[in-house]
Protein backbone atom coordinates (compact mmCIF):
# COMPACT_ATOMS: atom_id res chain seq x y z
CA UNK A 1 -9.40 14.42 -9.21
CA UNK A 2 -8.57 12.58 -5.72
CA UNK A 3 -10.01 9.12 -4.46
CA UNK A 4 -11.44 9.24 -0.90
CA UNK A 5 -11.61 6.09 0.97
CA UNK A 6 -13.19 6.78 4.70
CA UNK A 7 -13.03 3.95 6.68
CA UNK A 8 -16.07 3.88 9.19
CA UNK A 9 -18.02 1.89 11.60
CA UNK A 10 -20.76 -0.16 10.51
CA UNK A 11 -23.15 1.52 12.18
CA UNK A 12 -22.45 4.62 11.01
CA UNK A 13 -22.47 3.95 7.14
CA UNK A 14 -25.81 4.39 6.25
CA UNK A 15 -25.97 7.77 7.44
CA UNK A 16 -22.46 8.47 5.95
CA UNK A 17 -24.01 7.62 2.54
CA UNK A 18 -27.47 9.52 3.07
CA UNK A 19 -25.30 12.69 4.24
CA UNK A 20 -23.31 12.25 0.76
CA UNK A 21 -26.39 11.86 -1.55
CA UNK A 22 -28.29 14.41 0.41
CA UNK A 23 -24.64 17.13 -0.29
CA UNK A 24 -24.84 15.38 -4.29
CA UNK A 25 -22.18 12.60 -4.12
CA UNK A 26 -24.28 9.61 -4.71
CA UNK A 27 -21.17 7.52 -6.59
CA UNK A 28 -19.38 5.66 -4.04
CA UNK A 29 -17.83 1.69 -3.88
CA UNK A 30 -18.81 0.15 -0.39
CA UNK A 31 -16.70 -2.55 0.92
CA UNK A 32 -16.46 -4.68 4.08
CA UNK A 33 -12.93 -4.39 5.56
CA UNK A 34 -12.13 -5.94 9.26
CA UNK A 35 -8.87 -4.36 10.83
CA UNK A 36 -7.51 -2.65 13.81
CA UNK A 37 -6.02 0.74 14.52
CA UNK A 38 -4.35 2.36 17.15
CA UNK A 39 -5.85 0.84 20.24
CA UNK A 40 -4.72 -2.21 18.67
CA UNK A 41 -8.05 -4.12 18.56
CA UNK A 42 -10.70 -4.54 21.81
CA UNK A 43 -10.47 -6.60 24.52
CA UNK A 44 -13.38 -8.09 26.16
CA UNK A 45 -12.33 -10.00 29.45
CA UNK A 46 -9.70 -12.34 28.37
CA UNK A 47 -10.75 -12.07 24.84
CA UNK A 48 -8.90 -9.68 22.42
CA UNK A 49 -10.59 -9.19 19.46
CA UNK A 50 -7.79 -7.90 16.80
CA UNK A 51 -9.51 -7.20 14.08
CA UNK A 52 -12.78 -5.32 14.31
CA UNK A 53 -15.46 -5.32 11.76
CA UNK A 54 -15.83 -1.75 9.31
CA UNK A 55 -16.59 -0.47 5.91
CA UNK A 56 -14.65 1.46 3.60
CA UNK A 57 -16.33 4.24 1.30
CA UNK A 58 -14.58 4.86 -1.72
CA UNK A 59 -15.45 7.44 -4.16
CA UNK A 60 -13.79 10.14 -6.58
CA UNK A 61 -14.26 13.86 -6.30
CA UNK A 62 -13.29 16.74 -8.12
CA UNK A 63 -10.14 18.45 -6.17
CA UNK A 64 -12.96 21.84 -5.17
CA UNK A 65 -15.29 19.26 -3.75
CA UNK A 66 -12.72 17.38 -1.11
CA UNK A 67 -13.29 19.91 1.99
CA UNK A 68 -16.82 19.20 1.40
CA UNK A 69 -16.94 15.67 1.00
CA UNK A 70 -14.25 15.20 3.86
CA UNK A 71 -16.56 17.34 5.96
CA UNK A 72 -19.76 15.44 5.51
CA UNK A 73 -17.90 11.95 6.51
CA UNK A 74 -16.33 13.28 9.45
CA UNK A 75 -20.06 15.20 10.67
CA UNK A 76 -21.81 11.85 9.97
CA UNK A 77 -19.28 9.05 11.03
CA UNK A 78 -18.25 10.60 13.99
CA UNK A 79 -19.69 9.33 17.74
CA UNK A 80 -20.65 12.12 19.81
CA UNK A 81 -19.81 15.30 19.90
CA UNK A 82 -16.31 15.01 20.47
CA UNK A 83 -15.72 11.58 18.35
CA UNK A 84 -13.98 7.94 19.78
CA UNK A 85 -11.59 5.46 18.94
CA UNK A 86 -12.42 3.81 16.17
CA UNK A 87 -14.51 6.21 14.64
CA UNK A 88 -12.22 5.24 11.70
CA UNK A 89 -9.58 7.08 9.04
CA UNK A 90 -10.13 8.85 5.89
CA UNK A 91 -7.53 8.84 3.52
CA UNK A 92 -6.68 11.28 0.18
CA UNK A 93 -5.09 10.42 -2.93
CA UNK A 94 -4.82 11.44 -6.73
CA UNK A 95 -6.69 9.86 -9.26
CA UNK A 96 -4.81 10.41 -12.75
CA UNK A 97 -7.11 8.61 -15.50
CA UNK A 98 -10.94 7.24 -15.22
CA UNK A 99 -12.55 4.98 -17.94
CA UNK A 100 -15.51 3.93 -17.65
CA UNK A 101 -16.01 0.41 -18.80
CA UNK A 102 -19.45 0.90 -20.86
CA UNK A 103 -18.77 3.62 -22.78
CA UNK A 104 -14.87 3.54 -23.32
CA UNK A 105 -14.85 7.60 -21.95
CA UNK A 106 -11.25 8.16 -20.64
CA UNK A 107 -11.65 11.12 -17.82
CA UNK A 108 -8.36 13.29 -16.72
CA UNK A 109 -7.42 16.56 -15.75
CA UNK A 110 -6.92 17.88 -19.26
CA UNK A 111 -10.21 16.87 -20.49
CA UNK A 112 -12.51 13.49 -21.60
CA UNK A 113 -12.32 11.52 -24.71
CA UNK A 114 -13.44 8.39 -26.26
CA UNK A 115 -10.57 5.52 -26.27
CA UNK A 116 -11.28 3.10 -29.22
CA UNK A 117 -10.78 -0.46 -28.08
């Protein structure tokens, strides 16, 4: 299992998440995040602007479903053909345990089971 958090522009989030429900990934965490990356913020006359507004996607997949799911984000978040600064960053990780809350199912590699609380 892996957590995918894809940080994108505004703008483009709404399509991001239609593009993942439409490919069957409708569970993902939405968050506003403000930050900066390599160009190091904008500047607008003598205003620089250092942190600039975005949203980070967050969602599990299944280690088969990552090319997929990496693909769709980068199709849909990206400006233009070619893409632009600050079309933002996704970034990988493994995920070694899931519970879900409501029904005390504890998810890993090996398998699922009930925890009793």
């Amino acid at each position: 299992m892996l957590m995918i958090r894809a940080i994108v522009r505004p703008e483009k989030v709404d399509g991001v998440l239609e593009r993942l429900m439409d490919e069957g990934f409708p569970a993902v965490t939405r968050i506003n995040v403000s930050g900066r990356g390599k160009q190091r913020g904008i500047r607008i006359g003598d205003i620089t602007y250092d942190e600039i507004s975005k949203e980070m996607l967050m969602m599990v997949v299944s280690d088969e479903d990552k090319e997929l799911v990496v693909k769709t984000i980068i199709s849909s978040a990206r400006t233009g053909e070619k893409g632009a600064f600050g079309d933002g960053k996704i970034f990988i990780s493994p995920v070694e345990e899931i519970y879900t809350v409501s029904s005390g199912i504890r998810e890993t590699v090996a398998g699922i089971e009930e925890v009793k609380v």
